[in-house]
N, C-alpha and C. Protein backbone atom coordinates (compact mmCIF):
# COMPACT_ATOMS: atom_id res chain seq x y z
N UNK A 1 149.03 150.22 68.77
CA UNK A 1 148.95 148.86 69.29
C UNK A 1 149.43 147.90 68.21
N UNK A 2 150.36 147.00 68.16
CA UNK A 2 150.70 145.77 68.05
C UNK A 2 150.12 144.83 67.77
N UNK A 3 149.08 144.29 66.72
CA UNK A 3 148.65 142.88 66.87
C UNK A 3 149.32 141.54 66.90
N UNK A 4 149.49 140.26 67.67
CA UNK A 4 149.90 139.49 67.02
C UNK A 4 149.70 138.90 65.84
N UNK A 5 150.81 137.89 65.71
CA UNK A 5 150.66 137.38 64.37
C UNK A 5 149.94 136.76 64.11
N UNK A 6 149.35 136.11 65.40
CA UNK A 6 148.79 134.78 64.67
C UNK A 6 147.33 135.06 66.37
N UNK A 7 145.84 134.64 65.97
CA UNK A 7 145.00 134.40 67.06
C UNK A 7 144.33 133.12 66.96
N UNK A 8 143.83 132.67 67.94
CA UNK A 8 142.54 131.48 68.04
C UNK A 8 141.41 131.62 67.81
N UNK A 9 140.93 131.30 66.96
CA UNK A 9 139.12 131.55 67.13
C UNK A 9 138.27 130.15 66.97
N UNK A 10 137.59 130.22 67.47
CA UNK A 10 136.69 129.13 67.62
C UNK A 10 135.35 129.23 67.35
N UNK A 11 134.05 128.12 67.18
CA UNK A 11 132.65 128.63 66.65
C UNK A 11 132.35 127.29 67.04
N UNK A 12 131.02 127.33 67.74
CA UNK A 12 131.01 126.12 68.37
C UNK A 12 129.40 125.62 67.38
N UNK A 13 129.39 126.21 66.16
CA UNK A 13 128.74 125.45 64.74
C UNK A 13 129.97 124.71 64.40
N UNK A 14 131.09 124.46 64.46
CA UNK A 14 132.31 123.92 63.99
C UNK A 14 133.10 123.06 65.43
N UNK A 15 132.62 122.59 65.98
CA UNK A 15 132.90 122.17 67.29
C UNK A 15 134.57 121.11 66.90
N UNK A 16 134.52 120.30 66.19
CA UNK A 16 135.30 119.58 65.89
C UNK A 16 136.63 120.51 64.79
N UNK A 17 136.77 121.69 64.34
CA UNK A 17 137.53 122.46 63.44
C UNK A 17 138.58 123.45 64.90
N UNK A 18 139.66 123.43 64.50
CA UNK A 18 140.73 124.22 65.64
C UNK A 18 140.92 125.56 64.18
N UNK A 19 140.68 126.93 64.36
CA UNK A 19 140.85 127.74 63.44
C UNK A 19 141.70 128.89 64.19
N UNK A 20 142.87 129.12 63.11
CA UNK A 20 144.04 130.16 63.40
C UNK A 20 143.63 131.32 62.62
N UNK A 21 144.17 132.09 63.08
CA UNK A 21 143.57 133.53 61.98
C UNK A 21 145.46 134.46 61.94
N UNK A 22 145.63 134.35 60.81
CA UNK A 22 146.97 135.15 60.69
C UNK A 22 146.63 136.59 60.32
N UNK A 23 147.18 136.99 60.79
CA UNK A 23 147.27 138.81 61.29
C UNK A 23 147.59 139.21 60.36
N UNK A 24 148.95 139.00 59.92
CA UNK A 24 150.27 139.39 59.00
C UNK A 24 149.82 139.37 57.67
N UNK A 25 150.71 139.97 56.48
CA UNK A 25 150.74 139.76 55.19
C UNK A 25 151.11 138.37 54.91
N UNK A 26 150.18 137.19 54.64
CA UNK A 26 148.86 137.53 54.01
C UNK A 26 147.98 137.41 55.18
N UNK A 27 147.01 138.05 55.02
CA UNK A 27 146.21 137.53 56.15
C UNK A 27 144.81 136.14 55.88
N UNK A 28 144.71 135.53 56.38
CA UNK A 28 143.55 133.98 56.21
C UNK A 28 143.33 133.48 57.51
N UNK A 29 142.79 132.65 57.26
CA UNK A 29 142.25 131.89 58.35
C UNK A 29 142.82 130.53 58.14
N UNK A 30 142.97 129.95 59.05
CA UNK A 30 142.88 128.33 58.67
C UNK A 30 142.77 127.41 59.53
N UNK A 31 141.79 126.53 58.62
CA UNK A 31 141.73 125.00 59.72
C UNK A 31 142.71 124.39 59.91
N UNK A 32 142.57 124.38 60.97
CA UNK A 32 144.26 122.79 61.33
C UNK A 32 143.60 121.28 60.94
N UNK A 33 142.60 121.34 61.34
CA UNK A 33 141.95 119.95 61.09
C UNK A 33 142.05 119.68 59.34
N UNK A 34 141.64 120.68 58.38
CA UNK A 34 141.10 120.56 57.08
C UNK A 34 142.32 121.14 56.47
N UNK A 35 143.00 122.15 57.02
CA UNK A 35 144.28 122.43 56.14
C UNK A 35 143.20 123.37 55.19
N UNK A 36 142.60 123.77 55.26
CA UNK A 36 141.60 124.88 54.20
C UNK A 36 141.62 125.88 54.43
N UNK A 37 141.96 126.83 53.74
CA UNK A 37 142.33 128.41 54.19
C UNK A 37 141.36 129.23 53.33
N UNK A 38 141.22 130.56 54.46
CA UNK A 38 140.14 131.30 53.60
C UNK A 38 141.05 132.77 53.64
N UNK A 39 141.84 133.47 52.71
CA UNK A 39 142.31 134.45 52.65
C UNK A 39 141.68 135.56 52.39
N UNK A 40 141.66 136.92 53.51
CA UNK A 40 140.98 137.74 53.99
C UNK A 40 141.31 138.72 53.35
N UNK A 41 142.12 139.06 52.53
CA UNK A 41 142.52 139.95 51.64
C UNK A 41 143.14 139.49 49.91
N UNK A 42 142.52 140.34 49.02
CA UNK A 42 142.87 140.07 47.65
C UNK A 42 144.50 139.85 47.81
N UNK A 43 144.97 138.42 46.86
CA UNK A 43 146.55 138.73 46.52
C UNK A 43 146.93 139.01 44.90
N UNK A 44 147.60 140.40 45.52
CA UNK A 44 148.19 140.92 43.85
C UNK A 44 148.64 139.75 42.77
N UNK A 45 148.87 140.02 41.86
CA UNK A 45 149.19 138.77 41.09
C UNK A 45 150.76 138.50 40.99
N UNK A 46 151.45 139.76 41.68
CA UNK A 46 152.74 139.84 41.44
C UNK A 46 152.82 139.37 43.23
N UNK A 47 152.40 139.07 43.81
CA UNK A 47 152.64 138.78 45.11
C UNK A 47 152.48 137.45 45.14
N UNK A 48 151.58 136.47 43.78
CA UNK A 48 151.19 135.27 44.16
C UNK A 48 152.37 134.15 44.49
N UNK A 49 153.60 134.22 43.78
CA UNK A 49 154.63 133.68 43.95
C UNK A 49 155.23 133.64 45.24
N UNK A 50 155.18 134.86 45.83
CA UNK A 50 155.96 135.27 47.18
C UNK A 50 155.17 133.98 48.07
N UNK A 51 153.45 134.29 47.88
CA UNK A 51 152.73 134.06 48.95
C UNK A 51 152.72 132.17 49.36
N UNK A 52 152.79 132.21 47.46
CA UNK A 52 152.40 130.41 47.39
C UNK A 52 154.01 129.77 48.22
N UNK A 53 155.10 130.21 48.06
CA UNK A 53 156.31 129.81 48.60
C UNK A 53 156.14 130.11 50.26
N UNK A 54 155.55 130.75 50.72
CA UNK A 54 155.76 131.03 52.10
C UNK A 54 154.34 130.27 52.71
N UNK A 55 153.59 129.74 52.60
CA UNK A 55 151.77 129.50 52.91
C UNK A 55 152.46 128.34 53.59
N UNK A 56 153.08 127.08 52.95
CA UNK A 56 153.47 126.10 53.56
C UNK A 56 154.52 126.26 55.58
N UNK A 57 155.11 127.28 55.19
CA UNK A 57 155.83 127.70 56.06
C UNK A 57 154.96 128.22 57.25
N UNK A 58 153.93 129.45 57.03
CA UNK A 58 153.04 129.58 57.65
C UNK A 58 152.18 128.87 58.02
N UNK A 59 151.91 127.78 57.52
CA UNK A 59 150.66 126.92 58.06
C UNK A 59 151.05 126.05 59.25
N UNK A 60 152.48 125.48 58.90
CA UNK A 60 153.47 124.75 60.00
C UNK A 60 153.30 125.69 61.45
N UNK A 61 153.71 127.20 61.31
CA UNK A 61 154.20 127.49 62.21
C UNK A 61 152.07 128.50 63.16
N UNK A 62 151.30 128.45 62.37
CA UNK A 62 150.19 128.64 62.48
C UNK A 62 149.47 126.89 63.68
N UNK A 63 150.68 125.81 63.07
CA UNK A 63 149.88 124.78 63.77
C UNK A 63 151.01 124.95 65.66
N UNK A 64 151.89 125.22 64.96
CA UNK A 64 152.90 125.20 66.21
C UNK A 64 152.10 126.32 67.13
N UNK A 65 151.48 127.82 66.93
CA UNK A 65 151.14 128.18 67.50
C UNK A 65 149.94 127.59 68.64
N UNK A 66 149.07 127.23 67.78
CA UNK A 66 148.19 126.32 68.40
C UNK A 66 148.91 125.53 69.68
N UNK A 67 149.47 124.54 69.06
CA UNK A 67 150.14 123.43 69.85
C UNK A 67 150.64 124.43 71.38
N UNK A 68 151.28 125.02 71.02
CA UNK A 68 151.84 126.13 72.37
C UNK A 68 150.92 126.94 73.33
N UNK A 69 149.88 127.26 72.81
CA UNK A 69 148.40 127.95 72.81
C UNK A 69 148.36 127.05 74.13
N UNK A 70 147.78 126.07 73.84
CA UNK A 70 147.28 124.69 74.38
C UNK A 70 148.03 124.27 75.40
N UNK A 71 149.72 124.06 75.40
CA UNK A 71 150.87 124.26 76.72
C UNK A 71 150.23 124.45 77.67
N UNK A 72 150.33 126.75 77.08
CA UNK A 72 149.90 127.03 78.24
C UNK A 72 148.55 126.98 79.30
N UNK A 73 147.75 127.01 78.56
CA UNK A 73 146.08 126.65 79.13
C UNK A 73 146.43 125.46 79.99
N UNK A 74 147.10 124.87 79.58
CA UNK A 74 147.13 122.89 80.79
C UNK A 74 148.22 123.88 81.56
N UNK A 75 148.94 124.58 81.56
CA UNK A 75 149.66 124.97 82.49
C UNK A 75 149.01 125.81 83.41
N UNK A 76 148.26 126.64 82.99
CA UNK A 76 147.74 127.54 83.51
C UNK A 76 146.44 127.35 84.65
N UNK A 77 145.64 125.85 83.86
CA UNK A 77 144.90 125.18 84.49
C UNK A 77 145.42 124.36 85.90
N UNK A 78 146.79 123.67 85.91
CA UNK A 78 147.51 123.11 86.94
C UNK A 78 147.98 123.76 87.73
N UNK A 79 148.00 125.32 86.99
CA UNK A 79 148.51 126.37 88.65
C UNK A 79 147.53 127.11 89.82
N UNK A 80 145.85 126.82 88.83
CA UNK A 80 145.03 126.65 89.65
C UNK A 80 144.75 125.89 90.43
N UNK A 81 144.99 124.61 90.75
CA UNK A 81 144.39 123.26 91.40
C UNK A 81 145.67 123.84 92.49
């Protein structure tokens, strides 16, 4: 099985926080609201360069997921009515 890259999770102690969870190398979590990431696996020290250049890139496309997430649910909701 396949995971995606990227999931939603939510905690409704955090009612006001939208949290992405990236799958992929590296894997973290992150708030969209706070921009605060909690990375779920140690990064090598020879990886820190790779990771710090790409985090910005991922976080963009971690918010785009969201944003699309969200599309479909209002879409999905309007094909019920």
């Amino acid at each position: 099985m396949e995971l995606p890259k990227f999931v939603l999770a939510d905690n409704t102690d955090y009612l006001e926080d939208i949290f992405v969870i990236h799958l992929e190398f590296p894997r973290f979590i992150v708030n969209l609201n706070s921009e605060e990431i909690e990375f779920l696996e140690t990064i090598e020290e020879g990886d820190e360069a790779e990771v710090e250049a790409e985090m910005e890139a991922l976080i963009v496309k971690a918010g785009e997921f969201y944003e699309r997430e969200m599309q479909r649910y209002v879409e999905e909701e309007g094909e019920e009515d």
